[in-house]
N, C-alpha and C. Protein backbone atom coordinates (compact mmCIF):
# COMPACT_ATOMS: atom_id res chain seq x y z
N UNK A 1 -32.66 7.42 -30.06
CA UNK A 1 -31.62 7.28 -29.06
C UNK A 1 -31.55 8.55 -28.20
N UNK A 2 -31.65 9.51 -29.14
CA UNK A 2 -31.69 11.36 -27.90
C UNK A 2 -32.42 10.99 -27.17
N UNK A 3 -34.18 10.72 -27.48
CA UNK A 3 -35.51 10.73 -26.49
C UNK A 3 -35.19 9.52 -25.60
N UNK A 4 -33.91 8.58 -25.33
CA UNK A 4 -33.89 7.48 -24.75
C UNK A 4 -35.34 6.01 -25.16
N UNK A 5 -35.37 6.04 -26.30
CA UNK A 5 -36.37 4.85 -26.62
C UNK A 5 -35.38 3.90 -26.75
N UNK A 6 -34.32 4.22 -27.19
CA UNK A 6 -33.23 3.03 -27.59
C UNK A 6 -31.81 3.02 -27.06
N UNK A 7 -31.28 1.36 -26.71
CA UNK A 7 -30.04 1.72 -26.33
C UNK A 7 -29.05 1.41 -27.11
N UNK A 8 -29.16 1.06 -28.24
CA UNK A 8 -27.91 0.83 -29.15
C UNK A 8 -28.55 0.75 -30.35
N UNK A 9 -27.84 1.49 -31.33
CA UNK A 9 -27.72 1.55 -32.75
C UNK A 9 -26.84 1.31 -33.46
N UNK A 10 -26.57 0.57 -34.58
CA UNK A 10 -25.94 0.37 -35.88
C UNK A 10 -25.94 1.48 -36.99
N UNK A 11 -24.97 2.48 -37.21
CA UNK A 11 -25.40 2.95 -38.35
C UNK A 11 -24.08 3.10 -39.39
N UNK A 12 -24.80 4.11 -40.05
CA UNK A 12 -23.10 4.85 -40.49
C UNK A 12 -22.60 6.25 -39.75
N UNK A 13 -23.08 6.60 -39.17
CA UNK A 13 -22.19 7.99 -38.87
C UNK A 13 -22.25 7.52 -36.87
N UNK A 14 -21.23 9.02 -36.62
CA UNK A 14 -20.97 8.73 -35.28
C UNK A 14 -21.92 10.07 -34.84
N UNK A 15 -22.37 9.87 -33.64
CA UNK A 15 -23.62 10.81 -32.76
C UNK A 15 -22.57 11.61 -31.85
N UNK A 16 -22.74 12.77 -31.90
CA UNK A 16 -21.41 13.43 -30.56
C UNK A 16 -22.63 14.31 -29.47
N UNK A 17 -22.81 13.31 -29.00
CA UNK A 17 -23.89 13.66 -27.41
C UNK A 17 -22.41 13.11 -26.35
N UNK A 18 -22.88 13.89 -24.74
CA UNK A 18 -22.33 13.58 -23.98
C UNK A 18 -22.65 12.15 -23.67
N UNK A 19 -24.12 11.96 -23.30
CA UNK A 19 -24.46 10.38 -23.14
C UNK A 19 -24.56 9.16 -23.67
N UNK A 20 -23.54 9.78 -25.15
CA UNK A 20 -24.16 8.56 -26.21
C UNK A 20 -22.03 8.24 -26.63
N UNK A 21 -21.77 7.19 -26.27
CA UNK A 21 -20.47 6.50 -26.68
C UNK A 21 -20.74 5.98 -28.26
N UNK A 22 -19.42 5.85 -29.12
CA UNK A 22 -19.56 5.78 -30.60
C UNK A 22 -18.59 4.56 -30.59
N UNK A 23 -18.76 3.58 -31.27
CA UNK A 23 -17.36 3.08 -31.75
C UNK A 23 -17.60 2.69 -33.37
N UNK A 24 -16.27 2.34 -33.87
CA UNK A 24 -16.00 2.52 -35.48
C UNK A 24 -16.11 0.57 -35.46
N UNK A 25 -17.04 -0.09 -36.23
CA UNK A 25 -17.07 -0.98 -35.85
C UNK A 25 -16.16 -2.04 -37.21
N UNK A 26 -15.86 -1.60 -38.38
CA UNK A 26 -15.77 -1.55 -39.60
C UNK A 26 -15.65 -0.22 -40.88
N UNK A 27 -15.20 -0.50 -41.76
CA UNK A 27 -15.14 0.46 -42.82
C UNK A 27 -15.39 -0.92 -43.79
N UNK A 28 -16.27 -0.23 -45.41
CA UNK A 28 -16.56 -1.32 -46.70
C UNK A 28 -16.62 -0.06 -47.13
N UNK A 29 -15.72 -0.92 -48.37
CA UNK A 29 -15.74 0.03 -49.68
C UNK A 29 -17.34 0.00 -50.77
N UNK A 30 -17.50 1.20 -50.75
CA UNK A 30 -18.57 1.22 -51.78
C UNK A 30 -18.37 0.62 -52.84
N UNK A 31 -19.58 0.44 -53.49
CA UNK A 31 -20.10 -0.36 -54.99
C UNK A 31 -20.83 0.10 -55.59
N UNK A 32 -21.19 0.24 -56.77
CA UNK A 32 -22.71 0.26 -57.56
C UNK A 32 -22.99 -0.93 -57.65
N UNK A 33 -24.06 -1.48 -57.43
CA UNK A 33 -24.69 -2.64 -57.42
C UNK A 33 -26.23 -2.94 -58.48
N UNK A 34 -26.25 -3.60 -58.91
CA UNK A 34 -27.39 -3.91 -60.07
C UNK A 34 -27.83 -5.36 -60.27
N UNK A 35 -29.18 -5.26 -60.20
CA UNK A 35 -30.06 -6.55 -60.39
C UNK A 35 -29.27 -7.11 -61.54
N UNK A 36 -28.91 -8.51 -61.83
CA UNK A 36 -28.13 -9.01 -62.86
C UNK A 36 -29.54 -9.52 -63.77
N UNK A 37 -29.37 -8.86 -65.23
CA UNK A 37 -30.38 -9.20 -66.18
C UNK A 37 -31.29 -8.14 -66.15
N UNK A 38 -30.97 -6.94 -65.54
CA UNK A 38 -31.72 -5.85 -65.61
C UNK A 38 -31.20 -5.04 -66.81
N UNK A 39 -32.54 -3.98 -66.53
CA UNK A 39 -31.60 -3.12 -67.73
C UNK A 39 -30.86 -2.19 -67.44
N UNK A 40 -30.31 -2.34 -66.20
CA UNK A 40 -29.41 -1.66 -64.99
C UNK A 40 -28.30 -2.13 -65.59
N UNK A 41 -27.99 -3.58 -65.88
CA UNK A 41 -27.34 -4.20 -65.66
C UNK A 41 -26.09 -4.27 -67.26
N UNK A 42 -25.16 -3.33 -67.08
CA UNK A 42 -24.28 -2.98 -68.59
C UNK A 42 -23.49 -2.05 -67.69
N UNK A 43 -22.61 -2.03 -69.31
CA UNK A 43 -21.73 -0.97 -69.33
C UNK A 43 -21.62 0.71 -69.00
N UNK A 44 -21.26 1.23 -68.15
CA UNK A 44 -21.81 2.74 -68.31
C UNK A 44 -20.23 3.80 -68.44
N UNK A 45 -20.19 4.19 -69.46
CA UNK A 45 -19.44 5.03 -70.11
C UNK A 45 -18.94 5.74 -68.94
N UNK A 46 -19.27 6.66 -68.03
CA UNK A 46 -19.05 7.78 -67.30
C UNK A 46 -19.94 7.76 -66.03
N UNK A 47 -19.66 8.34 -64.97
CA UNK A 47 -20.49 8.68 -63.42
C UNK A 47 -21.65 9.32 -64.50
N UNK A 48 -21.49 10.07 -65.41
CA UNK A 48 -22.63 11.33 -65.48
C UNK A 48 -23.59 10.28 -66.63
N UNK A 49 -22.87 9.45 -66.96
CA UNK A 49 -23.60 8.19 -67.58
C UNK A 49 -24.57 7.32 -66.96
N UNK A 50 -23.87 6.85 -65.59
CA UNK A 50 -25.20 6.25 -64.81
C UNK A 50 -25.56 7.52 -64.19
N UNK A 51 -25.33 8.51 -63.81
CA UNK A 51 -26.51 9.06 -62.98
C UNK A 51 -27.25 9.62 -63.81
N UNK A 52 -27.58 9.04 -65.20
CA UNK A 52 -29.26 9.63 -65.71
C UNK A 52 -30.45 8.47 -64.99
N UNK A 53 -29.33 6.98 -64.53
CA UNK A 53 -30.38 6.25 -63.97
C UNK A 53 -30.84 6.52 -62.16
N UNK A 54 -31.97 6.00 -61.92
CA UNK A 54 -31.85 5.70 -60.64
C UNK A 54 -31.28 5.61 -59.49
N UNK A 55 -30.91 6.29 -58.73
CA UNK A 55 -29.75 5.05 -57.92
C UNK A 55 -30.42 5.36 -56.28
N UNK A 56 -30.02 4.38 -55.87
CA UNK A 56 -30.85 4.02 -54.29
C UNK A 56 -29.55 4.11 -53.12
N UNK A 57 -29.66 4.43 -52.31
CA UNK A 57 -28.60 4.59 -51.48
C UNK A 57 -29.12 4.58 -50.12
N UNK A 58 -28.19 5.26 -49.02
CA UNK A 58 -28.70 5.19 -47.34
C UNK A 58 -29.33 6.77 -47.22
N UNK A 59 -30.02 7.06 -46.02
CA UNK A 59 -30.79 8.05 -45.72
C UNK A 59 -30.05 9.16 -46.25
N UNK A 60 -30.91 10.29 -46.46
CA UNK A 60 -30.95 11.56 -46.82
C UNK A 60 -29.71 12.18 -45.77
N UNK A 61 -28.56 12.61 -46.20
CA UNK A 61 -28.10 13.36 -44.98
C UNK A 61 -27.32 12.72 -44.29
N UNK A 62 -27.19 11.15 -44.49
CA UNK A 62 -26.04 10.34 -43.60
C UNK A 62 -25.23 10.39 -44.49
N UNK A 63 -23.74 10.38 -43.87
CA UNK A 63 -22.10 10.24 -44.63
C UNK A 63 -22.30 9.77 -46.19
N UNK A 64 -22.44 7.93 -46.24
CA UNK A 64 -23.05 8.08 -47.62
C UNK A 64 -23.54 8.69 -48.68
N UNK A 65 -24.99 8.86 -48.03
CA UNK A 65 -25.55 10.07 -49.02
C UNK A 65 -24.98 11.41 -49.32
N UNK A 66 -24.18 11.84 -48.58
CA UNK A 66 -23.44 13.10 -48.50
C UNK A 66 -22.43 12.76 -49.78
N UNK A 67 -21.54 11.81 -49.38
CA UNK A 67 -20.37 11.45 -50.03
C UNK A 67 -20.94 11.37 -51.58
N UNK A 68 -22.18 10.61 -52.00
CA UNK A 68 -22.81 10.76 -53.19
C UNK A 68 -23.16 12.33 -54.17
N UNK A 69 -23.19 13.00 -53.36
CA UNK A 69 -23.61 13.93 -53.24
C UNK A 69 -22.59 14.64 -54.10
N UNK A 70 -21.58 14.62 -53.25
CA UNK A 70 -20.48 15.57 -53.26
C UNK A 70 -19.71 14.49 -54.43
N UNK A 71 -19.43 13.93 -54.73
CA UNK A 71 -19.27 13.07 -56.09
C UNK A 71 -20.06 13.63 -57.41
N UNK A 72 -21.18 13.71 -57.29
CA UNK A 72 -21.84 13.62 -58.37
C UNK A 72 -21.95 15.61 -58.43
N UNK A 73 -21.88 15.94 -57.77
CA UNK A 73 -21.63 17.66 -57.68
C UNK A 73 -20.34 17.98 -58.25
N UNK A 74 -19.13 17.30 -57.81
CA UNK A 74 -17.77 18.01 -58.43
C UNK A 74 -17.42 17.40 -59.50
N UNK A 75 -18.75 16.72 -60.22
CA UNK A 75 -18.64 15.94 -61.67
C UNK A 75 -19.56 17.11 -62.48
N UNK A 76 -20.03 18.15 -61.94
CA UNK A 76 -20.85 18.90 -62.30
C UNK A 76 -22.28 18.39 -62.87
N UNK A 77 -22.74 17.30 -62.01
CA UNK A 77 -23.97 16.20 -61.98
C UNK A 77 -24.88 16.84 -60.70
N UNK A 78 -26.07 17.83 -61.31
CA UNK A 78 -26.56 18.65 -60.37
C UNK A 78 -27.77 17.97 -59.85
N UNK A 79 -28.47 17.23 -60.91
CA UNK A 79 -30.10 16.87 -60.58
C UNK A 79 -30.30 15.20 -60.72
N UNK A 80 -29.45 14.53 -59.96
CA UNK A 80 -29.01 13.59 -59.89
C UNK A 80 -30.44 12.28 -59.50
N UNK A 81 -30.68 11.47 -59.52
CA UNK A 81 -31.70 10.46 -59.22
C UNK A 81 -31.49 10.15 -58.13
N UNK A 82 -31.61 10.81 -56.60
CA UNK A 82 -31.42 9.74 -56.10
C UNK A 82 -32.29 9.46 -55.05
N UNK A 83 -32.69 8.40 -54.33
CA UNK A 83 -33.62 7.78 -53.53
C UNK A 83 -32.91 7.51 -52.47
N UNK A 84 -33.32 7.91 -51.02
CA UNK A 84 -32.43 7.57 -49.94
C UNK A 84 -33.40 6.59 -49.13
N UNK A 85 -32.85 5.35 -48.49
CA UNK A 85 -33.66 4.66 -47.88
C UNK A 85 -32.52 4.42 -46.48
N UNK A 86 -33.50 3.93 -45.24
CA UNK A 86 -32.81 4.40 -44.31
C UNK A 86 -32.49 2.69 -43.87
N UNK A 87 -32.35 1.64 -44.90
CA UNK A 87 -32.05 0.46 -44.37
C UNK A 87 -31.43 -0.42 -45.54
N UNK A 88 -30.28 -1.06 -45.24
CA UNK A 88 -29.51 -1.46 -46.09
C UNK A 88 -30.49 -2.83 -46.58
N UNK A 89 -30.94 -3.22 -46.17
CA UNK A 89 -32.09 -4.34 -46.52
C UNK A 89 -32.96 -4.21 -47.37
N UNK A 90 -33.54 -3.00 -47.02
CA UNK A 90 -34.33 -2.26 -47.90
C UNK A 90 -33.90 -1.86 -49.61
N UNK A 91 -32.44 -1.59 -49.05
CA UNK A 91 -31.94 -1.05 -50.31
C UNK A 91 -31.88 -1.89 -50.98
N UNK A 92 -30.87 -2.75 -50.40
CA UNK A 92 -31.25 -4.48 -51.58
C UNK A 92 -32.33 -4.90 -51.72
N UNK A 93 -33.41 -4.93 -50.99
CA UNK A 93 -34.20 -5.45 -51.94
C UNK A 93 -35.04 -4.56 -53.21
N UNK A 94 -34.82 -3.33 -52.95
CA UNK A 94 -35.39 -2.16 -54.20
C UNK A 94 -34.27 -2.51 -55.18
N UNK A 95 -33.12 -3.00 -55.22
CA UNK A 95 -32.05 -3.30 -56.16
C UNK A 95 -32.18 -4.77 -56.85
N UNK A 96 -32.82 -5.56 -55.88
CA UNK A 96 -32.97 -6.92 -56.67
C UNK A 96 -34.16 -7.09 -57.38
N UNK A 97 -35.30 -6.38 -56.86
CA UNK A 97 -36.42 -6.20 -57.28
C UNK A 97 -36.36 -5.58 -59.03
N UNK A 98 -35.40 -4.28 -59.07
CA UNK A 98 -35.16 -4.18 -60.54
C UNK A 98 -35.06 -2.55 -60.14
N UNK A 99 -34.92 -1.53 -58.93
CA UNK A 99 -35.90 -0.23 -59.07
C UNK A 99 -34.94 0.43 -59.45
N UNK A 100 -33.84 0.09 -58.95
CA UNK A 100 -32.47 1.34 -59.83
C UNK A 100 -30.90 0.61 -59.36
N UNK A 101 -30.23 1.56 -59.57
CA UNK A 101 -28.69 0.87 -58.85
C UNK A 101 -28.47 1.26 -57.30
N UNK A 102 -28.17 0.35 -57.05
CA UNK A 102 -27.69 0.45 -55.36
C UNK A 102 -26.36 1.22 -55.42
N UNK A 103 -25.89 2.00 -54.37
CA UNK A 103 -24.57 2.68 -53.78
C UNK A 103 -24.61 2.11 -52.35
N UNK A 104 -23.82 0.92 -52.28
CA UNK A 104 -23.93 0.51 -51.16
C UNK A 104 -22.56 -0.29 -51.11
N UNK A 105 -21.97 -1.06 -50.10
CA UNK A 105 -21.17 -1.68 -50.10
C UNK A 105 -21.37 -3.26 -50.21
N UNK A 106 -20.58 -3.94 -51.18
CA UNK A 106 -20.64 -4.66 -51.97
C UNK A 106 -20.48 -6.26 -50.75
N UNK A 107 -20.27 -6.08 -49.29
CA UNK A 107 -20.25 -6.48 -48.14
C UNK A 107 -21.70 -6.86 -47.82
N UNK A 108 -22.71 -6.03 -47.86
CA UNK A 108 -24.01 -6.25 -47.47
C UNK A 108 -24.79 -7.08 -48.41
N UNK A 109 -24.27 -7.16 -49.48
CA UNK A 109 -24.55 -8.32 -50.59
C UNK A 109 -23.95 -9.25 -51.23
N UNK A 110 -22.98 -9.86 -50.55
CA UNK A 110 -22.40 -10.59 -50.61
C UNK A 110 -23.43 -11.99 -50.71
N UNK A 111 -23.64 -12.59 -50.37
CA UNK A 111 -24.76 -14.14 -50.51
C UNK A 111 -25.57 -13.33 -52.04
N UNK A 112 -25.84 -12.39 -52.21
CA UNK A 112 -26.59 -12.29 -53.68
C UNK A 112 -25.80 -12.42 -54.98
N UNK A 113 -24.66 -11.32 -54.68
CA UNK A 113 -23.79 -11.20 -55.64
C UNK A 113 -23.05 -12.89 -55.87
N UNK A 114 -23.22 -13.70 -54.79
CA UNK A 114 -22.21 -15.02 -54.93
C UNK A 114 -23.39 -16.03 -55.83
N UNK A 115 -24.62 -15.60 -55.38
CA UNK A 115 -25.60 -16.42 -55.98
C UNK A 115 -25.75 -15.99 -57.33
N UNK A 116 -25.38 -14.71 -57.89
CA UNK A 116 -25.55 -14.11 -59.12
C UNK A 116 -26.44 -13.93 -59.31
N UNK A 117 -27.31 -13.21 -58.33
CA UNK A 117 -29.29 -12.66 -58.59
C UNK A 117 -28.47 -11.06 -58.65
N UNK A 118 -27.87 -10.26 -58.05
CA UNK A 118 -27.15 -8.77 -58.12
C UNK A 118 -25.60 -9.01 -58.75
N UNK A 119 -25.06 -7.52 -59.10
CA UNK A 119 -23.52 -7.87 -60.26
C UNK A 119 -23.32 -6.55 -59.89
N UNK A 120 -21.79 -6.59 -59.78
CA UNK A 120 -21.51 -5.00 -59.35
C UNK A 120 -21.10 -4.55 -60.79
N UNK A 121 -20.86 -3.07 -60.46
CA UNK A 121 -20.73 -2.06 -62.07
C UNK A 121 -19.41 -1.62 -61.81
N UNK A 122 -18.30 -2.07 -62.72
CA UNK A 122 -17.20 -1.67 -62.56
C UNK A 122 -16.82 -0.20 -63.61
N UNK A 123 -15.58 0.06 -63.04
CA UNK A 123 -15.23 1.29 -64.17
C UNK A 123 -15.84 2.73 -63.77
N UNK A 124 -16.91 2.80 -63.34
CA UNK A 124 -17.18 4.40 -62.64
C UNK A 124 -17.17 4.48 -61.24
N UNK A 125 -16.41 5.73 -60.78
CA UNK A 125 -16.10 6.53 -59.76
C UNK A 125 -17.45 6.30 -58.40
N UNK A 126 -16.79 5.78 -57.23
CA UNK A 126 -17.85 5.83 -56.63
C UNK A 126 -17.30 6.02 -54.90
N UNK A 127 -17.90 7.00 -54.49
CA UNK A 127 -16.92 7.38 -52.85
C UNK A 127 -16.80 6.01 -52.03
N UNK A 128 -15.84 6.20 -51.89
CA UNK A 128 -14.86 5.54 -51.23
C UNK A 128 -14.82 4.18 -50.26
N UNK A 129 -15.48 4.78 -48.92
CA UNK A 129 -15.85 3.93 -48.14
C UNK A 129 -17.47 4.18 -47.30
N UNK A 130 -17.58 3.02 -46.60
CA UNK A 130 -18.93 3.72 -46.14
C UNK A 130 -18.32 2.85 -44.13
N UNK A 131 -18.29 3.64 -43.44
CA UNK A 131 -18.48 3.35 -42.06
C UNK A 131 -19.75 2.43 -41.10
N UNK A 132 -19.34 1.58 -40.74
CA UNK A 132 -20.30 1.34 -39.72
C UNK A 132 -19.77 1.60 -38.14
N UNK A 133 -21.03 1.73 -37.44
CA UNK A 133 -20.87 2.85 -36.23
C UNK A 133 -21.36 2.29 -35.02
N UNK A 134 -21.57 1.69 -34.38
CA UNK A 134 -22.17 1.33 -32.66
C UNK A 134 -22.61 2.56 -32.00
N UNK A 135 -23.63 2.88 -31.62
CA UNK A 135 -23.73 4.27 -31.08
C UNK A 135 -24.63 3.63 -30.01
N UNK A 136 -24.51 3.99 -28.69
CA UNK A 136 -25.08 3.50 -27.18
C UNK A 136 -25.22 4.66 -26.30
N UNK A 137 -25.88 4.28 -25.72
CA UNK A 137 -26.18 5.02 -24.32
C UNK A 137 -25.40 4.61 -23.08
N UNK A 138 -25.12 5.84 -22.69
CA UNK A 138 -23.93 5.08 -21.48
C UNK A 138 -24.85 5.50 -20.11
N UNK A 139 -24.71 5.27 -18.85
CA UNK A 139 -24.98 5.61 -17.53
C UNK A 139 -25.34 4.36 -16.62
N UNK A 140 -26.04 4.52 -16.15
CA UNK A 140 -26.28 3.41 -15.13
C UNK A 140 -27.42 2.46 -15.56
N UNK A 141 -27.17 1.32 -15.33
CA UNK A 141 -28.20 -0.11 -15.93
C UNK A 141 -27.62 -0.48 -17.30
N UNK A 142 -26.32 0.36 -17.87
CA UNK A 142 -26.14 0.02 -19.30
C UNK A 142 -25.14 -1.06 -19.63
N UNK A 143 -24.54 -1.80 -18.41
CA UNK A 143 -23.38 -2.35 -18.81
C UNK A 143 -23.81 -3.50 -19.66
N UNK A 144 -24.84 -3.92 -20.25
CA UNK A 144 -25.01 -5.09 -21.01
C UNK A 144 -24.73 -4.58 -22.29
N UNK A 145 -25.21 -3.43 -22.23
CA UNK A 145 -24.96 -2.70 -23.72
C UNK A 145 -23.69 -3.09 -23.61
N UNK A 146 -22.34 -2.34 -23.25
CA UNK A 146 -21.24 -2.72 -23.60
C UNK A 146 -20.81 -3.89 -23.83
N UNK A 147 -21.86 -5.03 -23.36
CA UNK A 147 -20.99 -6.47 -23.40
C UNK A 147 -21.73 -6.78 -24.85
N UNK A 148 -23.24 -6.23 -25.37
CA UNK A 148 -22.91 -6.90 -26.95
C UNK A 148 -22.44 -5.77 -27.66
N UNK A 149 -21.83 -4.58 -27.59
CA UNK A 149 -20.82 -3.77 -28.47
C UNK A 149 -19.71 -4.43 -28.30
N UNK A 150 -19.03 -5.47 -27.52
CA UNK A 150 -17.86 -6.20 -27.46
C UNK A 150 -18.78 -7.33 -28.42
N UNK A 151 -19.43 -8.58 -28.16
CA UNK A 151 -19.97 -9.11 -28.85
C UNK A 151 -19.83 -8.90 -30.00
N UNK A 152 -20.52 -7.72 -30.41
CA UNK A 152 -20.49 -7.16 -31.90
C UNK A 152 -19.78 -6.98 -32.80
N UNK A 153 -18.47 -6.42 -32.02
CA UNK A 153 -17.46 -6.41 -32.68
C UNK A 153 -16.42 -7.65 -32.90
N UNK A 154 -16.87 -9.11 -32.59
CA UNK A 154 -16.13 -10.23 -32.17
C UNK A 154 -16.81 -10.72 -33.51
N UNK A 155 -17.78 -10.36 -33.63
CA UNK A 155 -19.10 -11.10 -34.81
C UNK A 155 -18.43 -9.98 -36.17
N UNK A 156 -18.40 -9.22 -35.51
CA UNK A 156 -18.29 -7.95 -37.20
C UNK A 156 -17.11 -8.47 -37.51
N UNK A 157 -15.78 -9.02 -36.82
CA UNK A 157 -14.52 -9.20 -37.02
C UNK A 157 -14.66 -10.14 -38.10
N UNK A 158 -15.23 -11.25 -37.21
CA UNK A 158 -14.97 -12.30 -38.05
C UNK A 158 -16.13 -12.41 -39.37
N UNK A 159 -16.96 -11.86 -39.85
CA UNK A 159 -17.52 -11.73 -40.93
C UNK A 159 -16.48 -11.25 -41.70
N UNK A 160 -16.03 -9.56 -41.43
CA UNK A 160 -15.14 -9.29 -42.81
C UNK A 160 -14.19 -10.36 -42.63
N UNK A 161 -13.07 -10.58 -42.03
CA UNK A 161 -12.60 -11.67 -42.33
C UNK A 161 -12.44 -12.92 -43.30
N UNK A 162 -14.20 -13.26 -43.44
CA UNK A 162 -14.03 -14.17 -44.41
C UNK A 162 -14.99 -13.51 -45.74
N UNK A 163 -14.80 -12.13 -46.03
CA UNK A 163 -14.88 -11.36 -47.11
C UNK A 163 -14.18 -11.47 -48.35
N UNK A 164 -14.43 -11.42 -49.45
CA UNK A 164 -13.37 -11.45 -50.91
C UNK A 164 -12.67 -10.07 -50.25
N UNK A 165 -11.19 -9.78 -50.67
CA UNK A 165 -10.24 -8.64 -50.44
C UNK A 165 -11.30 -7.50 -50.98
N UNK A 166 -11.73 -7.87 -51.94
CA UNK A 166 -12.31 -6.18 -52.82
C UNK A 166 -13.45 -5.46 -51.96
N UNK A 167 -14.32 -6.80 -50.74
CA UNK A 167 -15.39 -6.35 -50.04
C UNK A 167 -15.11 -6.07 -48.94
N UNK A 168 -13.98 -5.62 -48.86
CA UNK A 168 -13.51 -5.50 -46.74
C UNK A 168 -12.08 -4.08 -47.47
N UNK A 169 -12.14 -3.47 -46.17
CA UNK A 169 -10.81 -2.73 -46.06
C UNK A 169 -10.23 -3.09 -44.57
N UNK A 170 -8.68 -3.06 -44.55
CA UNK A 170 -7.94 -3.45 -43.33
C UNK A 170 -8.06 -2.15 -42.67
N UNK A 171 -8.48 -2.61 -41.18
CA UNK A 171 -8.79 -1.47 -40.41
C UNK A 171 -7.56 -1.17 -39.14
N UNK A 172 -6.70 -1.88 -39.66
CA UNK A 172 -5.21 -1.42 -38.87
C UNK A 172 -4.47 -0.07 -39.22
């Protein structure tokens, strides 16, 4: 998006360039997430309990991964497992596949978790929320961009909307 290859992105964090507009498009509460019938897939005593396993999350350095970070640090959890992938798609499928536990929001897997192929891990500590972000290029030739960041947000609405309460937070 800096080098201008692209005019709109989805992520989690917000970009603070002069030419680049942000909007907050949503907030989902995080999850641990686990292939159901894995050996992921149990009870875990403590945070410092699962993090001897695996765990898969969003890129190196975005909010997420930070927030993981800083969780598993003020648990005094120094050398932690973790794998950053830079696509929530990705992540699920390294999670259904069997490769470790997902830190993701329990929103982006929704159709798995309902089908019961993934099962979330209740009982340990896991940050909070995770943001999604619209990030665009503004100047001249861009006004379509703004009409699917309106779009987008008409579509993002009504998805959480018809979310279970535990997979959406109210953004009023």
């Amino acid at each position: 998006m800096e080098k201008g290859y692209q005019d709109i992105i989805f992520q989690t964090d917000i970009l603070r360039l002069d030419s680049v507009r942000n909007a907050l498009l949503t907030r989902y509460p995080m999850h641990w997430v686990v292939r159901t019938g894995s050996a992921y897939d149990r009870a875990y005593g403590s945070l410092e309990d699962l993090s001897q396993e695996r765990i898969v999350t969003f890129s190196r350095n975005s909010r997420p991964h930070q927030d993981i970070l800083n969780l598993l640090h003020s648990a005094n959890i120094v050398s932690p497992r973790i794998n950053c992938v830079n696509s929530a798609s990705v992540i699920t499928r390294l999670v259904s596949d069997g490769f470790g536990i997902g830190a993701m929001p329990a929103a982006l897997v929704v159709g798995e978790l309902a089908q019961g192929t993934l099962t979330l891990v209740d009982g340990v500590p896991l940050p909070s929320v995770m943001d999604i972000v619209a990030r665009w290029r503004t100047g001249a030739g861009m006004e379509r961009v703004e009409d699917i960041v309106s779009l987008t947000r008409e579509v993002v609405g009504e998805f959480v909307a018809q979310l279970p309460a535990g997979y959406r937070l109210d953004m009023n």
